[in-house]
Protein backbone atom coordinates (compact mmCIF):
# COMPACT_ATOMS: atom_id res chain seq x y z
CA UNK A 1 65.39 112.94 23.73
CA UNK A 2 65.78 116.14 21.11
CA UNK A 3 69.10 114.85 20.51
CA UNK A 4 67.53 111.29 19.44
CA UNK A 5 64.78 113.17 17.50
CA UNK A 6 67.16 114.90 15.44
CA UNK A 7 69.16 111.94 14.71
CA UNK A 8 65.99 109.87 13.46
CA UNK A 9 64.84 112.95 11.04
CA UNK A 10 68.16 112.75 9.83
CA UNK A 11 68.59 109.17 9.23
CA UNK A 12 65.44 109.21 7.45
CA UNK A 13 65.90 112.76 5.19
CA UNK A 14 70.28 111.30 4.36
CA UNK A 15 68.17 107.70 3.30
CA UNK A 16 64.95 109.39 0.75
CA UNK A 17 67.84 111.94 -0.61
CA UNK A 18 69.99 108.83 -1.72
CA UNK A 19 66.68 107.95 -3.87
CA UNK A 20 65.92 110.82 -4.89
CA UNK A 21 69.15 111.66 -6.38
CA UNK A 22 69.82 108.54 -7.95
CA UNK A 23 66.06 108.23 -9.66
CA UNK A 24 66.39 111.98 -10.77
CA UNK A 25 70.26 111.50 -11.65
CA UNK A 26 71.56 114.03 -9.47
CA UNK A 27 75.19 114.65 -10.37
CA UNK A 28 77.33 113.78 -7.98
CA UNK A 29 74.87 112.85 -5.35
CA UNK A 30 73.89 109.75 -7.86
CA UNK A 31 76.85 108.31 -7.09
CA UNK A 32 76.84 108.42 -3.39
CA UNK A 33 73.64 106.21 -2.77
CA UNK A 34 75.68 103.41 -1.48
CA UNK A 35 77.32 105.58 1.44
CA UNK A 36 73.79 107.43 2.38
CA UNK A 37 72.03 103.82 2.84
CA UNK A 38 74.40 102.42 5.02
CA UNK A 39 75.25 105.51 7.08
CA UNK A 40 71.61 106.65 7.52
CA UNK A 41 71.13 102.77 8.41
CA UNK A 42 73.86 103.08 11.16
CA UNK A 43 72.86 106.33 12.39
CA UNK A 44 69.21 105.15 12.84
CA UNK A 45 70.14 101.94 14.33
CA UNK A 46 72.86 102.98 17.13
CA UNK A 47 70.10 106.18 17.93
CA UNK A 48 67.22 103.63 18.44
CA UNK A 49 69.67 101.60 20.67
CA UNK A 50 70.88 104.47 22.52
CA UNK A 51 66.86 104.96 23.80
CA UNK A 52 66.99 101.98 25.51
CA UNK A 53 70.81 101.10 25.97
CA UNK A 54 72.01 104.83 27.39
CA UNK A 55 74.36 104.53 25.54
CA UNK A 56 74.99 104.76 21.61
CA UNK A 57 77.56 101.97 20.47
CA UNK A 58 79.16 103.78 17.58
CA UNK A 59 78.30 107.47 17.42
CA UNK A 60 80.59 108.83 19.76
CA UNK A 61 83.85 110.19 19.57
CA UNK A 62 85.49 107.21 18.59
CA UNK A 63 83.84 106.89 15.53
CA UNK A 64 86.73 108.21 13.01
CA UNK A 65 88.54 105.49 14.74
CA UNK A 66 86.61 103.22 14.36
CA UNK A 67 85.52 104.08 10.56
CA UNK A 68 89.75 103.46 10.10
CA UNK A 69 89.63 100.50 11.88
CA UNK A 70 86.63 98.96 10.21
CA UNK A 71 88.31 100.03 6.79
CA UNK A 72 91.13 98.29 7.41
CA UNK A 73 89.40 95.04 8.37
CA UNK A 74 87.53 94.84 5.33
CA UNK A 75 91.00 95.63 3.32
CA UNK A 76 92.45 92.11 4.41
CA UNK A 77 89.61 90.36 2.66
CA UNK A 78 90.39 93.21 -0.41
CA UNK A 79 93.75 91.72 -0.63
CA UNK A 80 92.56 88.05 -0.63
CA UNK A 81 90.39 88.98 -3.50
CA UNK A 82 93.32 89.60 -5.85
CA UNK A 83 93.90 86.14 -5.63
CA UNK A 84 90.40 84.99 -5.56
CA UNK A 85 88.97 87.27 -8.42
CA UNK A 86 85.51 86.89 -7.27
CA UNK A 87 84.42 90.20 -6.98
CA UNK A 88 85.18 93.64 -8.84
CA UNK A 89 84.14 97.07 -9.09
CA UNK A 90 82.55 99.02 -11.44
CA UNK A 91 81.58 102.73 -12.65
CA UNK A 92 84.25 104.32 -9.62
CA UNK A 93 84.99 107.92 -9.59
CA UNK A 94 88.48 108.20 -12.14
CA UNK A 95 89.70 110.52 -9.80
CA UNK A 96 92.02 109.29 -6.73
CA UNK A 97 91.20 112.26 -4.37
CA UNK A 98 87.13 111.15 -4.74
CA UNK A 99 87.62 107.21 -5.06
CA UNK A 100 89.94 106.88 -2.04
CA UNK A 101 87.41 108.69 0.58
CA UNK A 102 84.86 106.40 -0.97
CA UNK A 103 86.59 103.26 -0.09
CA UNK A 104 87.13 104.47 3.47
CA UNK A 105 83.67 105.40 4.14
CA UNK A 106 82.31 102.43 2.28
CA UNK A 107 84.79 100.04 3.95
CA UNK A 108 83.87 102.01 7.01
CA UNK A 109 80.81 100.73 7.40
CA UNK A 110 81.03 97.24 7.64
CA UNK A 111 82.07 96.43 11.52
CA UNK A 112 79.88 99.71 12.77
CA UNK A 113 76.36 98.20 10.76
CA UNK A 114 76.96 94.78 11.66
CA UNK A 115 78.39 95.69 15.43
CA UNK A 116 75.10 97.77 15.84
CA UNK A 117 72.49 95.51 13.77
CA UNK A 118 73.95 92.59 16.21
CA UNK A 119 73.24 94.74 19.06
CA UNK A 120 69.45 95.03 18.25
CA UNK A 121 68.89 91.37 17.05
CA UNK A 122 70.28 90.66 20.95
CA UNK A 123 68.10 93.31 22.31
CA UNK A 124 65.16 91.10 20.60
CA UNK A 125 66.76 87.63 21.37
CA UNK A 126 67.90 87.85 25.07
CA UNK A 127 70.31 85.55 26.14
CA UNK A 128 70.11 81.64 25.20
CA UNK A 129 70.69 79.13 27.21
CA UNK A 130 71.94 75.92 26.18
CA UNK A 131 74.24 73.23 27.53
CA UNK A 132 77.39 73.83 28.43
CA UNK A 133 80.27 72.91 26.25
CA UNK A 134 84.52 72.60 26.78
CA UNK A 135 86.47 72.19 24.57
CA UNK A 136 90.24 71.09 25.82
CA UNK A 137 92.86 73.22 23.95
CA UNK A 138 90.22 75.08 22.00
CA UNK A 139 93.11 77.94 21.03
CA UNK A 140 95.39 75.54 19.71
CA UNK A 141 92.21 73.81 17.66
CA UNK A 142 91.19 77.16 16.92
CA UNK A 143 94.14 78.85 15.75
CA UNK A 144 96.21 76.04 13.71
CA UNK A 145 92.12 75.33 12.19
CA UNK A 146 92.19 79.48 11.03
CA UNK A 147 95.61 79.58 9.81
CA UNK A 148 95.17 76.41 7.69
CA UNK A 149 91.84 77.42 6.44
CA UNK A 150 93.82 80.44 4.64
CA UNK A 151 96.77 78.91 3.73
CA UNK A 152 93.58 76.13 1.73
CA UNK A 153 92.62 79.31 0.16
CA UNK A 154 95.23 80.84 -1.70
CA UNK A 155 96.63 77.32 -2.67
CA UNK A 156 93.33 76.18 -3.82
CA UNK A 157 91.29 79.56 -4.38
CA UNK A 158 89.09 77.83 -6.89
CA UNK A 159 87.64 75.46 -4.70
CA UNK A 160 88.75 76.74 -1.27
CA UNK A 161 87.34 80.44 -1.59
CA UNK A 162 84.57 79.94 0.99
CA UNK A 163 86.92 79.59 3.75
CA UNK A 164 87.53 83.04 3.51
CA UNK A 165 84.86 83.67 5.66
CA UNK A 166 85.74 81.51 8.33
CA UNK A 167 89.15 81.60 8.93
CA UNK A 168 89.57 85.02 10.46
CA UNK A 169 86.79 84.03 13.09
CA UNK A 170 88.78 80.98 14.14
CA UNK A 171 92.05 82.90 14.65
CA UNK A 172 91.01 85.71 16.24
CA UNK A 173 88.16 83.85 18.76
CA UNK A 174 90.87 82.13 19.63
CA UNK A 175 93.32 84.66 20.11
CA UNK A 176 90.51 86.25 22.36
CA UNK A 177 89.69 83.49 24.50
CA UNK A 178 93.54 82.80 25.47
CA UNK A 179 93.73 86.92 26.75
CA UNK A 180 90.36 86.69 28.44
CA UNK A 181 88.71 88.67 26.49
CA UNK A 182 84.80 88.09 24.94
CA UNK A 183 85.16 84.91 23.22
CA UNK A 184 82.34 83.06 21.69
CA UNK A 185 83.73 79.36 22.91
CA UNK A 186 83.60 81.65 26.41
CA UNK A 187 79.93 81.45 25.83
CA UNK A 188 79.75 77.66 24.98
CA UNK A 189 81.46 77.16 28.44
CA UNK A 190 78.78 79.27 29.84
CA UNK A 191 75.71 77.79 28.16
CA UNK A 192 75.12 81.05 26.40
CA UNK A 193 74.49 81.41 23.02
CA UNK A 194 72.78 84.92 22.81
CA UNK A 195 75.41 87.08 21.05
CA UNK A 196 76.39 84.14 18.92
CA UNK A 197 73.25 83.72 17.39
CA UNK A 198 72.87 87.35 17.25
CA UNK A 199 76.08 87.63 14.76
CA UNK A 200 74.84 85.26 12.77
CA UNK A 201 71.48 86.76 12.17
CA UNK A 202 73.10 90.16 11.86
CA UNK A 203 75.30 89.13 9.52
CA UNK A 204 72.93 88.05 7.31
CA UNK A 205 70.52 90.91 7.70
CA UNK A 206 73.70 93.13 6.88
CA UNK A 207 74.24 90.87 3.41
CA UNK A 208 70.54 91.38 2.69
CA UNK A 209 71.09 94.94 2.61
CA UNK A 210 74.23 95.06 1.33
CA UNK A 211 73.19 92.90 -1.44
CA UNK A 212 70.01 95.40 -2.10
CA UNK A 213 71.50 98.85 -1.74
CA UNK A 214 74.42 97.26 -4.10
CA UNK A 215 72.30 96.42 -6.95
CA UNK A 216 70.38 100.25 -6.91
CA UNK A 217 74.14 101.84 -7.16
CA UNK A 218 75.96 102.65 -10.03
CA UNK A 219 79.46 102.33 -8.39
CA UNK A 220 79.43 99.16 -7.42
CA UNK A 221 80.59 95.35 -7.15
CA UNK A 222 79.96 93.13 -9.23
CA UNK A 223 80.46 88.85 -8.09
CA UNK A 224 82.36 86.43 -10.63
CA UNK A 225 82.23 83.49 -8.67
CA UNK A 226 83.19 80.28 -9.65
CA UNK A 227 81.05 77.47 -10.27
CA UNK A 228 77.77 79.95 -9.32
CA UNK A 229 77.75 82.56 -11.92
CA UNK A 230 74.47 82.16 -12.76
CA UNK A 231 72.41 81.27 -9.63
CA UNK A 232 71.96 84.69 -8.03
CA UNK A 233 69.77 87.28 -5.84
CA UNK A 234 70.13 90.36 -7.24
CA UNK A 235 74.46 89.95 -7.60
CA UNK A 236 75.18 87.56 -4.83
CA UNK A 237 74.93 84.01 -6.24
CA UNK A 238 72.62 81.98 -3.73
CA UNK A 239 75.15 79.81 -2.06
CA UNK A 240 76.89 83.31 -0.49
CA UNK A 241 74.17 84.21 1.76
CA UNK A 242 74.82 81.58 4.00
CA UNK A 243 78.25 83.26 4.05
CA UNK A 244 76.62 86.18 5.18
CA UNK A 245 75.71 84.26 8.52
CA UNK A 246 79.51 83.68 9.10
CA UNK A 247 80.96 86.98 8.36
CA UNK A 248 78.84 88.12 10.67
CA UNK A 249 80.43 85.94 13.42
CA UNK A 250 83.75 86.76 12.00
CA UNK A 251 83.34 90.49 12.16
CA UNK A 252 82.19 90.14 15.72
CA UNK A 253 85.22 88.25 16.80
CA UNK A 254 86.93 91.38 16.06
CA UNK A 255 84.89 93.81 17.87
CA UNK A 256 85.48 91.42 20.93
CA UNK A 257 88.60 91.59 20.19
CA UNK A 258 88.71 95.53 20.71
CA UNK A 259 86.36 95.47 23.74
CA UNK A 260 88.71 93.32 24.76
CA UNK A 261 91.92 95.66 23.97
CA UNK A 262 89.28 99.00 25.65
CA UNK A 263 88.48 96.12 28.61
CA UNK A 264 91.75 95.84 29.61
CA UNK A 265 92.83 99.19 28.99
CA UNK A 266 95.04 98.49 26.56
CA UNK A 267 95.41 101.45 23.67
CA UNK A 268 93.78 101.00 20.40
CA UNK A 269 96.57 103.17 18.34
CA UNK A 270 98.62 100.48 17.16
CA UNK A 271 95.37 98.89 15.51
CA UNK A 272 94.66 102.40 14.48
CA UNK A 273 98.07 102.58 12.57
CA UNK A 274 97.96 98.99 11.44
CA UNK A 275 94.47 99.64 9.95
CA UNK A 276 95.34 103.08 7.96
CA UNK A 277 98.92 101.40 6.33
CA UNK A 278 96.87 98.44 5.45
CA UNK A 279 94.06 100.72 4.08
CA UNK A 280 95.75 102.77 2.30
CA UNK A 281 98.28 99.79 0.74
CA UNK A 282 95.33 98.14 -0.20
CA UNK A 283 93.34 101.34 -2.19
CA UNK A 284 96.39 100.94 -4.73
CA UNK A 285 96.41 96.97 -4.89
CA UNK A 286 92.42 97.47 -5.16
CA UNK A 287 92.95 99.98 -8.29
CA UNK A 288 95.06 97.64 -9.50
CA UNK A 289 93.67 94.36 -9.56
CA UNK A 290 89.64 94.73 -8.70
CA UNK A 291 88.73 98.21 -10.04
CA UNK A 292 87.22 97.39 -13.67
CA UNK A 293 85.55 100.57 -15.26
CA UNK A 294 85.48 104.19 -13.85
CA UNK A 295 82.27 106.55 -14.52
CA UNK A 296 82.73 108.42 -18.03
CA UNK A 297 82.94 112.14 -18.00
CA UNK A 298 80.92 113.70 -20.90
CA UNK A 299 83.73 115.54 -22.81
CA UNK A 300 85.39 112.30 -23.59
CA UNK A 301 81.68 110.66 -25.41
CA UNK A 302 83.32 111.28 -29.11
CA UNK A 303 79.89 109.32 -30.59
CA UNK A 304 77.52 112.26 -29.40
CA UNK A 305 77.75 115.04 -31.43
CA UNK A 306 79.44 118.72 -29.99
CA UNK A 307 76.63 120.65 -30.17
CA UNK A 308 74.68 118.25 -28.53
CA UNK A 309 77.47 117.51 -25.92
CA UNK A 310 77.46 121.66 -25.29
CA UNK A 311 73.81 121.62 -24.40
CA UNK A 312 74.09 118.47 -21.91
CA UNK A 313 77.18 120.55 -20.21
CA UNK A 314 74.65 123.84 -20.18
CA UNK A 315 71.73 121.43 -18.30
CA UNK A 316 74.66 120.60 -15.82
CA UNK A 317 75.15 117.04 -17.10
CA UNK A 318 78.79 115.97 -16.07
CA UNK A 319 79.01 111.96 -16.82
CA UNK A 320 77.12 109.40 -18.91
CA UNK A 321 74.98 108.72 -16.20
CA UNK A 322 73.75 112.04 -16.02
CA UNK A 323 72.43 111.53 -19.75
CA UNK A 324 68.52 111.75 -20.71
CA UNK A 325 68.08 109.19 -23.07
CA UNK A 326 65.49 110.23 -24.64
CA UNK A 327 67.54 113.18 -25.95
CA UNK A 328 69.99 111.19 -27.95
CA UNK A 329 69.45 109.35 -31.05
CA UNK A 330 69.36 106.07 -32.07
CA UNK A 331 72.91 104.97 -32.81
CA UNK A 332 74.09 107.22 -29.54
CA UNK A 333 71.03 105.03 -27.19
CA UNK A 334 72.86 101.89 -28.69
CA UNK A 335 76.69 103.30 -27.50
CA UNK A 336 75.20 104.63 -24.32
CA UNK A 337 73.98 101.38 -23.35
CA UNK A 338 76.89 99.17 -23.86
CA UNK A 339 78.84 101.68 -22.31
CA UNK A 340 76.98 101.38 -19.16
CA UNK A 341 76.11 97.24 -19.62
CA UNK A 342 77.31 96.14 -16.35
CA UNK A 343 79.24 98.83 -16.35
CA UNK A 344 81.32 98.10 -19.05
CA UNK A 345 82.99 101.59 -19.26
CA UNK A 346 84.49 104.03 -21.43
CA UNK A 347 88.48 102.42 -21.79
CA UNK A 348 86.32 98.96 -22.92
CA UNK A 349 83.81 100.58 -24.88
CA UNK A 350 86.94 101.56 -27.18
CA UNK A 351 88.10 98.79 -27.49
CA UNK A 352 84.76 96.98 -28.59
CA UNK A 353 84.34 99.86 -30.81
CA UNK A 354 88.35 99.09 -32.93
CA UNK A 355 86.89 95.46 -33.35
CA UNK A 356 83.33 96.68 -34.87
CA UNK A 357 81.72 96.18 -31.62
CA UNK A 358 79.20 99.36 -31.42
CA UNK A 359 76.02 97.54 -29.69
CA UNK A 360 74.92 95.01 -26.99
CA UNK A 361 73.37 92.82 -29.78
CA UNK A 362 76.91 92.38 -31.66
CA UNK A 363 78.22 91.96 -28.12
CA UNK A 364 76.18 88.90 -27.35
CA UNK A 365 77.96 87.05 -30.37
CA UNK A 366 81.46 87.18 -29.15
CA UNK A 367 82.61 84.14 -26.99
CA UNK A 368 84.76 84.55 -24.14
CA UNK A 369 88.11 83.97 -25.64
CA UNK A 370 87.66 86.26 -27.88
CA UNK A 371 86.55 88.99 -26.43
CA UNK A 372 89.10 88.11 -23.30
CA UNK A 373 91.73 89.33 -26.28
CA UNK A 374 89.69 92.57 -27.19
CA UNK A 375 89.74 93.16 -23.89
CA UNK A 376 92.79 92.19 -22.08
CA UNK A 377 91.16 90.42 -19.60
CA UNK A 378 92.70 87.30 -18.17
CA UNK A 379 89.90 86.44 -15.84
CA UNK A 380 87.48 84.41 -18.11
CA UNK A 381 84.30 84.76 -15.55
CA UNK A 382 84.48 88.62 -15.74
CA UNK A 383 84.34 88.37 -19.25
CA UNK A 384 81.48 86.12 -19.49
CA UNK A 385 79.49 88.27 -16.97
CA UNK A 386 78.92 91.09 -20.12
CA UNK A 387 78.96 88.11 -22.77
CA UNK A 388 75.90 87.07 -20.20
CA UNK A 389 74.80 90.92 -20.06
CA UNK A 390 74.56 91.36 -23.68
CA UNK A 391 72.64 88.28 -24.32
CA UNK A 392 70.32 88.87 -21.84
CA UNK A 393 69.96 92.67 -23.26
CA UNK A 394 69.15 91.24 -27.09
CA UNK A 395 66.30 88.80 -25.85
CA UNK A 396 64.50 91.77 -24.64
């Protein structure tokens, strides 16, 4: 029970020091706010569990593998972004040997919060019993349904981007289910429902949060979806929280589908390895293609004069979000905050700056073509997501 103790205190003090740093604007620890909510979420979760269950689910000595795994999971949806375009990041660390632990931690997170978080929604639930229901040749069904649902997606991704979070549930439930190993249509034949409904409430819960802790962050995502760019909870237009539900169920099929592998005693290495060559593949494709402004370091903020710059450096400021406001003047306020308008960045900033661009208000009259040329940007809804910004930032 000390052990369990311990692990609460903890959860709670790694959670309050996320807020703390980032409402004091605590250099680095500012940027890190994402990582300390969902871990200290995890940690508390799989500890409560562990009182009642005997067991904790993800803190054991599996957990680096498991952190790889989950990474690598998340990548494949990373890599169907580049074609979808409906997400992107903002204000990451510029260097590769801080950004690249970040996206394995992050990414590292998402089967151990919603694995645990469907484990406690099930400890509340019970089992449910309903009919049973067969299915004839549900793997076929199952399967040929998954792998069509992608192949909709990338040759439609405009209109067919919501099958993205179906189509790895169908194909690996099915996969599952021919192997014997914990399948949900298992649970149909069975009359039992329990764990299904379970994935779908903790997949939502999950989104909830994700959704929150996102919009506190400064590195962060930032949603360009088409067709509901402007109907949204704090970034997640309103339509994608049902989507929530199902990636809940899809991440599950995947954690049956290693307590299936651990079940039958077969060896979780060659997931491990698939999972770390996909990860790590995918960091540089996510650079690449997703990744759309980096934090600024001070040194490089030529509109705030040296002296001024020396005494930030002497109060241990190291990026623009480390910046008291109130110490800068008026014209440096106005370049401060379009630098950091959604995020914007320091490599855009410049070039808003060599077309007379020096302030959200002259921002707000640019349309999107144009600015897609001062820019470089080909993706017309990222564009209009700061064309939105500014606006929005002038009416006040």
């Amino acid at each position: 029970m000390k052990k369990h103790i311990a692990l609460i205190v903890f959860s709670f003090s790694l959670h309050l020091s996320g807020y703390f740093a980032i409402l004091n604007r605590i250099e680095p620890f500012q940027f890190f706010f994402y990582l300390t909510s969902w871990w200290s979420y995890i940690i508390f979760i799989d500890t409560i569990l562990s009182i009642k269950r005997k067991t904790f689910f993800v803190l054991n000595r599996n957990l680096p593998f498991l952190i790889v795994i989950s990474c690598g999971f998340w990548c494949i949806f990373e890599i169907i972004n580049v074609g979808l375009q409906n997400w992107f990041y903002i204000n990451l660390p510029p260097e590769v040997y801080h950004r690249y632990p970040g996206y394995l931690l992050s990414y590292g997170t998402v089967i151990p919060a919603i694995y645990v978080t469907q484990e406690l929604v099930y400890t509340f639930l019970g089992e449910i019993k309903t009919t049973p229901f067969l299915l004839k040749n549900y793997p076929l069904y199952s399967i040929s349904t998954g792998t069509l649902a992608i192949l909709l997606t990338y040759l439609f991704p405009t209109y067919c981007f919501p099958l993205t979070w179906i189509f790895f549930a169908l194909i690996v439930d099915g996969y599952n289910y021919t192997q014997g190993y914990p399948s949900f249509m298992e649970g149909f034949e069975k009359g039992r429902i329990g764990h299904l409904t379970a994935s779908l409430i903790a997949g939502l819960i999950c989104g909830l949060l994700w959704e929150t802790w996102n919009f506190w962050s400064i590195s962060k995502w930032i949603y360009s979806v088409p067709f509901f760019e402007d109907i949204k909870i704090f970034e997640m237009p309103i339509p994608g929280y049902i989507g929530f539900l199902v990636f809940g169920l899809e991440t599950m099929t995947f954690v049956n589908f290693l307590k299936g592998r651990e079940l039958y005693k077969k060896p979780l290495y060659p997931v491990i390895l698939i999972a770390l060559v996909l990860s790590i593949l995918s960091f540089a494709i996510i650079d690449r293609y997703t990744v759309f402004s980096y934090t600024t370091k001070i040194d490089r903020l030529s509109f705030i004069e040296p002296g001024k710059l020396d005494s930030l450096k002497n109060r241990g400021v190291k990026t623009s979000y480390g910046i008291d406001m109130n110490l800068l003047d008026r014209e440096e306020r106005a370049s401060i905050t379009l630098l950091h308008l959604k995020g914007l960045g320091y490599d855009n900033f410049l070039k808003l700056c060599e077309h007379g661009i020096r302030n959200a208000e002259e921002l707000s009259q640019y349309n999107e073509t144009t600015l897609s040329q001062i820019l470089g940007e080909k993706n017309p809804r990222r564009v209009r997501v700061y064309i939105k910004a500014a606006k929005r930032y002038s009416k006040q």
